[in-house]
N, C-alpha and C. Protein backbone atom coordinates (compact mmCIF):
# COMPACT_ATOMS: atom_id res chain seq x y z
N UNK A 1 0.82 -1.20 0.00
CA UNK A 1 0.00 0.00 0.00
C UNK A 1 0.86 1.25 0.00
N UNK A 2 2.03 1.18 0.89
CA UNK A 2 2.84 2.57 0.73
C UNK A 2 3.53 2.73 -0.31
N UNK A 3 3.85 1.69 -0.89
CA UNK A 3 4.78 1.51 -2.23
C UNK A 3 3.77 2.09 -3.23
N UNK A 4 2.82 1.82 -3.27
CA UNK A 4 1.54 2.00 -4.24
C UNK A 4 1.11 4.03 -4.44
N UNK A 5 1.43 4.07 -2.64
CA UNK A 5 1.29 5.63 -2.72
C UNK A 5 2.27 6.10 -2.77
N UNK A 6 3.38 5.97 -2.52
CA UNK A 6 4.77 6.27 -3.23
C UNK A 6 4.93 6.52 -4.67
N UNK A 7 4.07 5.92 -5.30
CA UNK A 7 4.24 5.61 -6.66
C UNK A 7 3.37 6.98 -7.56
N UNK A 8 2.19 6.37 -6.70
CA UNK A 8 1.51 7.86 -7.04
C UNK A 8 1.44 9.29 -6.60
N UNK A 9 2.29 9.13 -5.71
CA UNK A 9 2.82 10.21 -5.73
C UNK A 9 4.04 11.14 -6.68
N UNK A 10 4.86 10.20 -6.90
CA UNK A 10 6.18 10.58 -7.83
C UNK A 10 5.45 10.71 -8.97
N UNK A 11 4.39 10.24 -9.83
CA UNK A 11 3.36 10.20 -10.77
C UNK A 11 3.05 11.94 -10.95
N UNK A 12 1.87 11.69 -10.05
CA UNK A 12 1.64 13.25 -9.86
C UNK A 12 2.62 14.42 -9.95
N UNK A 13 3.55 14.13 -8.99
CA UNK A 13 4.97 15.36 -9.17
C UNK A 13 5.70 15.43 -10.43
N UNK A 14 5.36 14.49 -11.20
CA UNK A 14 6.26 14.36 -12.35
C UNK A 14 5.37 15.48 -13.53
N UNK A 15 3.90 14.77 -13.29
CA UNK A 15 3.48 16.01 -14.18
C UNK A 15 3.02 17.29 -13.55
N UNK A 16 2.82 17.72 -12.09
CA UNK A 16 2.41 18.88 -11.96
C UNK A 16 3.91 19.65 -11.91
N UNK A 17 4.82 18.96 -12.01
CA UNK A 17 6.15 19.92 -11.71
C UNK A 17 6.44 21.48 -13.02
N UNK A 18 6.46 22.24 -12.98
CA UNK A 18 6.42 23.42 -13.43
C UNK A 18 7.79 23.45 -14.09
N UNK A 19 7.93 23.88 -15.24
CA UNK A 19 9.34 23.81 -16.13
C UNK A 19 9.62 25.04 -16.31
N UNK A 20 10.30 25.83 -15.33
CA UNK A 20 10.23 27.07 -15.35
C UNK A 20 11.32 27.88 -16.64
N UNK A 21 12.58 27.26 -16.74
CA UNK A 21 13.26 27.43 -17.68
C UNK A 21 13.15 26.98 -19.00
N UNK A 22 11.96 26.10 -19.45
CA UNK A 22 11.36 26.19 -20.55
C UNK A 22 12.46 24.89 -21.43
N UNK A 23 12.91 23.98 -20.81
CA UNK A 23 13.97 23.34 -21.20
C UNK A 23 13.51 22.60 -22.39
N UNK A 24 12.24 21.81 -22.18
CA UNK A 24 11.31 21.16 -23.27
C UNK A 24 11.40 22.26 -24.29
N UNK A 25 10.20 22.90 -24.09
CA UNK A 25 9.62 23.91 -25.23
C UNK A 25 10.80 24.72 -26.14
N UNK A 26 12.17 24.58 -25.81
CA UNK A 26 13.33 25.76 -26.17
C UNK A 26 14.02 24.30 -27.06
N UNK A 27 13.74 23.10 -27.25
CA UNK A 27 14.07 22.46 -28.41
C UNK A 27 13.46 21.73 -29.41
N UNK A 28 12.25 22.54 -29.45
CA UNK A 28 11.03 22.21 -30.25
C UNK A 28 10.98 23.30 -31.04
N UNK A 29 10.39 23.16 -32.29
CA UNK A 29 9.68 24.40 -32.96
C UNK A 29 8.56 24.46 -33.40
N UNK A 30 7.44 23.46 -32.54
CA UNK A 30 6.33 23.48 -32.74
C UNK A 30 5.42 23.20 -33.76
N UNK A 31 6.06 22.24 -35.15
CA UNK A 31 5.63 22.05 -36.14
C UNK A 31 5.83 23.02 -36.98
N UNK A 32 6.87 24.01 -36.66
CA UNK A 32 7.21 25.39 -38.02
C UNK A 32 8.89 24.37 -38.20
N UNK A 33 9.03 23.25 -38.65
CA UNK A 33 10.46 23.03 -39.45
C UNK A 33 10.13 23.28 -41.02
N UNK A 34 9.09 23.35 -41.22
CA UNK A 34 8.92 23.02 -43.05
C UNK A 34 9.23 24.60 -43.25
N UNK A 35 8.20 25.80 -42.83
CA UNK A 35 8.60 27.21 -43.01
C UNK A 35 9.87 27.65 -42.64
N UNK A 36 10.39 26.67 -41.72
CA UNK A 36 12.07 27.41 -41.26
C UNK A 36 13.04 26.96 -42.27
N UNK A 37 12.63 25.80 -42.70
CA UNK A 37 13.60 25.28 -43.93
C UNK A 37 13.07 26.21 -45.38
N UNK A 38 12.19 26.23 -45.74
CA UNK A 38 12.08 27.24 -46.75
C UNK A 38 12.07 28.17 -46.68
N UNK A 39 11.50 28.79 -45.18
CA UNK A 39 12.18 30.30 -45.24
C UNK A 39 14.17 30.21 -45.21
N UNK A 40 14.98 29.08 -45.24
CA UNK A 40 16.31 29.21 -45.52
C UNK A 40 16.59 29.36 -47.10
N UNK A 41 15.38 27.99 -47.65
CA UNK A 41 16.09 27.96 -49.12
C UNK A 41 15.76 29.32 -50.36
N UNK A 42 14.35 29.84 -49.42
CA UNK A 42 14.39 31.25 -50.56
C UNK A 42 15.03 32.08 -50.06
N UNK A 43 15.64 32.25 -48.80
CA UNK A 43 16.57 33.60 -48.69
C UNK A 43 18.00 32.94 -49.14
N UNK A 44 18.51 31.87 -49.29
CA UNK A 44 19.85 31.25 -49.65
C UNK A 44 19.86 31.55 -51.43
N UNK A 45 18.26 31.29 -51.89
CA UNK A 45 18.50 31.28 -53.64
C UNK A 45 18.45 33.17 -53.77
N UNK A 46 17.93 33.88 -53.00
CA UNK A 46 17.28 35.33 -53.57
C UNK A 46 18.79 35.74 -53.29
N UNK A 47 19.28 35.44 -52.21
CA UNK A 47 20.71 36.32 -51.85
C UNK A 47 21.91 35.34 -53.70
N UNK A 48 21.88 34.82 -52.89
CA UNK A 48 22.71 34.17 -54.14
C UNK A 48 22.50 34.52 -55.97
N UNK A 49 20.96 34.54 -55.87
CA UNK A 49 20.94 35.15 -57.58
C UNK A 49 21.26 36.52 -57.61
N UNK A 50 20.68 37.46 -56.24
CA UNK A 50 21.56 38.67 -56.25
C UNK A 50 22.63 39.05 -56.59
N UNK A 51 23.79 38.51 -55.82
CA UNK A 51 24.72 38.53 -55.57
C UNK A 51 26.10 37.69 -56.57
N UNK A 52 25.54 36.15 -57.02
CA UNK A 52 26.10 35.73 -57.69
C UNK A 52 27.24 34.87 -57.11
N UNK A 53 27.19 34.95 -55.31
CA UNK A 53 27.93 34.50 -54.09
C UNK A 53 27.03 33.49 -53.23
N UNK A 54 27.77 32.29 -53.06
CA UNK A 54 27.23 31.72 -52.29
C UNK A 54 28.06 31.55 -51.50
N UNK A 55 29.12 32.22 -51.02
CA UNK A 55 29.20 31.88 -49.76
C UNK A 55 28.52 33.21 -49.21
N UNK A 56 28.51 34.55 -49.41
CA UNK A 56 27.65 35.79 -48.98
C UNK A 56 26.70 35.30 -48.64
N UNK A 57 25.80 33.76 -49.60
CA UNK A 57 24.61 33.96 -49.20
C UNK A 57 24.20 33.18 -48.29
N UNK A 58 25.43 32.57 -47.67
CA UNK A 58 25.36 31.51 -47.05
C UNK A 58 25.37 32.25 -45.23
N UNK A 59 26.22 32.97 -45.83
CA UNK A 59 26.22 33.85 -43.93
C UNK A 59 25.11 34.58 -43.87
N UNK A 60 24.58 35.44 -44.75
CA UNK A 60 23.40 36.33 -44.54
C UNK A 60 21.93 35.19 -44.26
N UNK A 61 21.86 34.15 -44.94
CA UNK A 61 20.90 33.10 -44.40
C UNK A 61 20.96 32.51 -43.23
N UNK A 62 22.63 32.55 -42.92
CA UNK A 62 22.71 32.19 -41.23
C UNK A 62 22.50 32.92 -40.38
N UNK A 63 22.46 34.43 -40.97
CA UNK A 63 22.22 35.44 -39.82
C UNK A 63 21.34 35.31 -39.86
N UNK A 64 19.81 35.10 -41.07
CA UNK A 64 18.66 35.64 -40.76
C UNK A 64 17.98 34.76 -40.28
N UNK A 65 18.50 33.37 -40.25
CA UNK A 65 17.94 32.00 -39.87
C UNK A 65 18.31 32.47 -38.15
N UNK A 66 19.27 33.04 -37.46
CA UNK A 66 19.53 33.08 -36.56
C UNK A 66 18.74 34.25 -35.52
N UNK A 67 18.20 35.09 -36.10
CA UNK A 67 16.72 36.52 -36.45
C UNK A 67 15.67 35.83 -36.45
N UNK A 68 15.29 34.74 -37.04
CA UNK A 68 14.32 34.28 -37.67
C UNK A 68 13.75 33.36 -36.24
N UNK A 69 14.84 32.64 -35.74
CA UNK A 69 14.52 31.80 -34.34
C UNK A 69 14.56 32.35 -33.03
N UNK A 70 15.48 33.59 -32.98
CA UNK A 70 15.45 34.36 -31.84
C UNK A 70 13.75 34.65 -31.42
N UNK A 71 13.19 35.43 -32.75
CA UNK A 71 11.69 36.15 -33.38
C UNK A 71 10.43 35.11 -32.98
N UNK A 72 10.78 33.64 -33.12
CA UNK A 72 9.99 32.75 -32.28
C UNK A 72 10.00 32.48 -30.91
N UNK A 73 11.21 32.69 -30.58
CA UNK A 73 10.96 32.57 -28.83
C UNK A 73 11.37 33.68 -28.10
């Protein structure tokens, strides 16, 4: 019987425990990977036909990919 409420207890604490630093939710993106990947490949092709540089367009997509995820959380 105490083992039993032992049990349900650690149960309970496991899910009412409060995640205050957000450790879950900060490596998820909530079902936006398809828009984060195409929002990379049209700013990687628009900078690049601009420019005629892919490596230029390769850092400016990392910056904005890096803008782009800050802007979600």
């Amino acid at each position: 019987m105490v083992s039993k409420l032992k049990d349900l207890i650690s149960i309970c604490f496991f899910f009412l425990i409060k995640d205050n630093e957000k450790t879950f939710t900060e490596i998820l993106f909530y079902g936006e990977e398809n828009n984060l990947f195409i929002w990379n490949i049209i700013t990687f092709l628009f900078i690049d036909f601009l420019s005629s540089n892919y490596i230029l367009a390769t850092i400016i997509t990392y910056i904005l990919n890096l803008v782009s995820i800050i802007y979600l959380y």
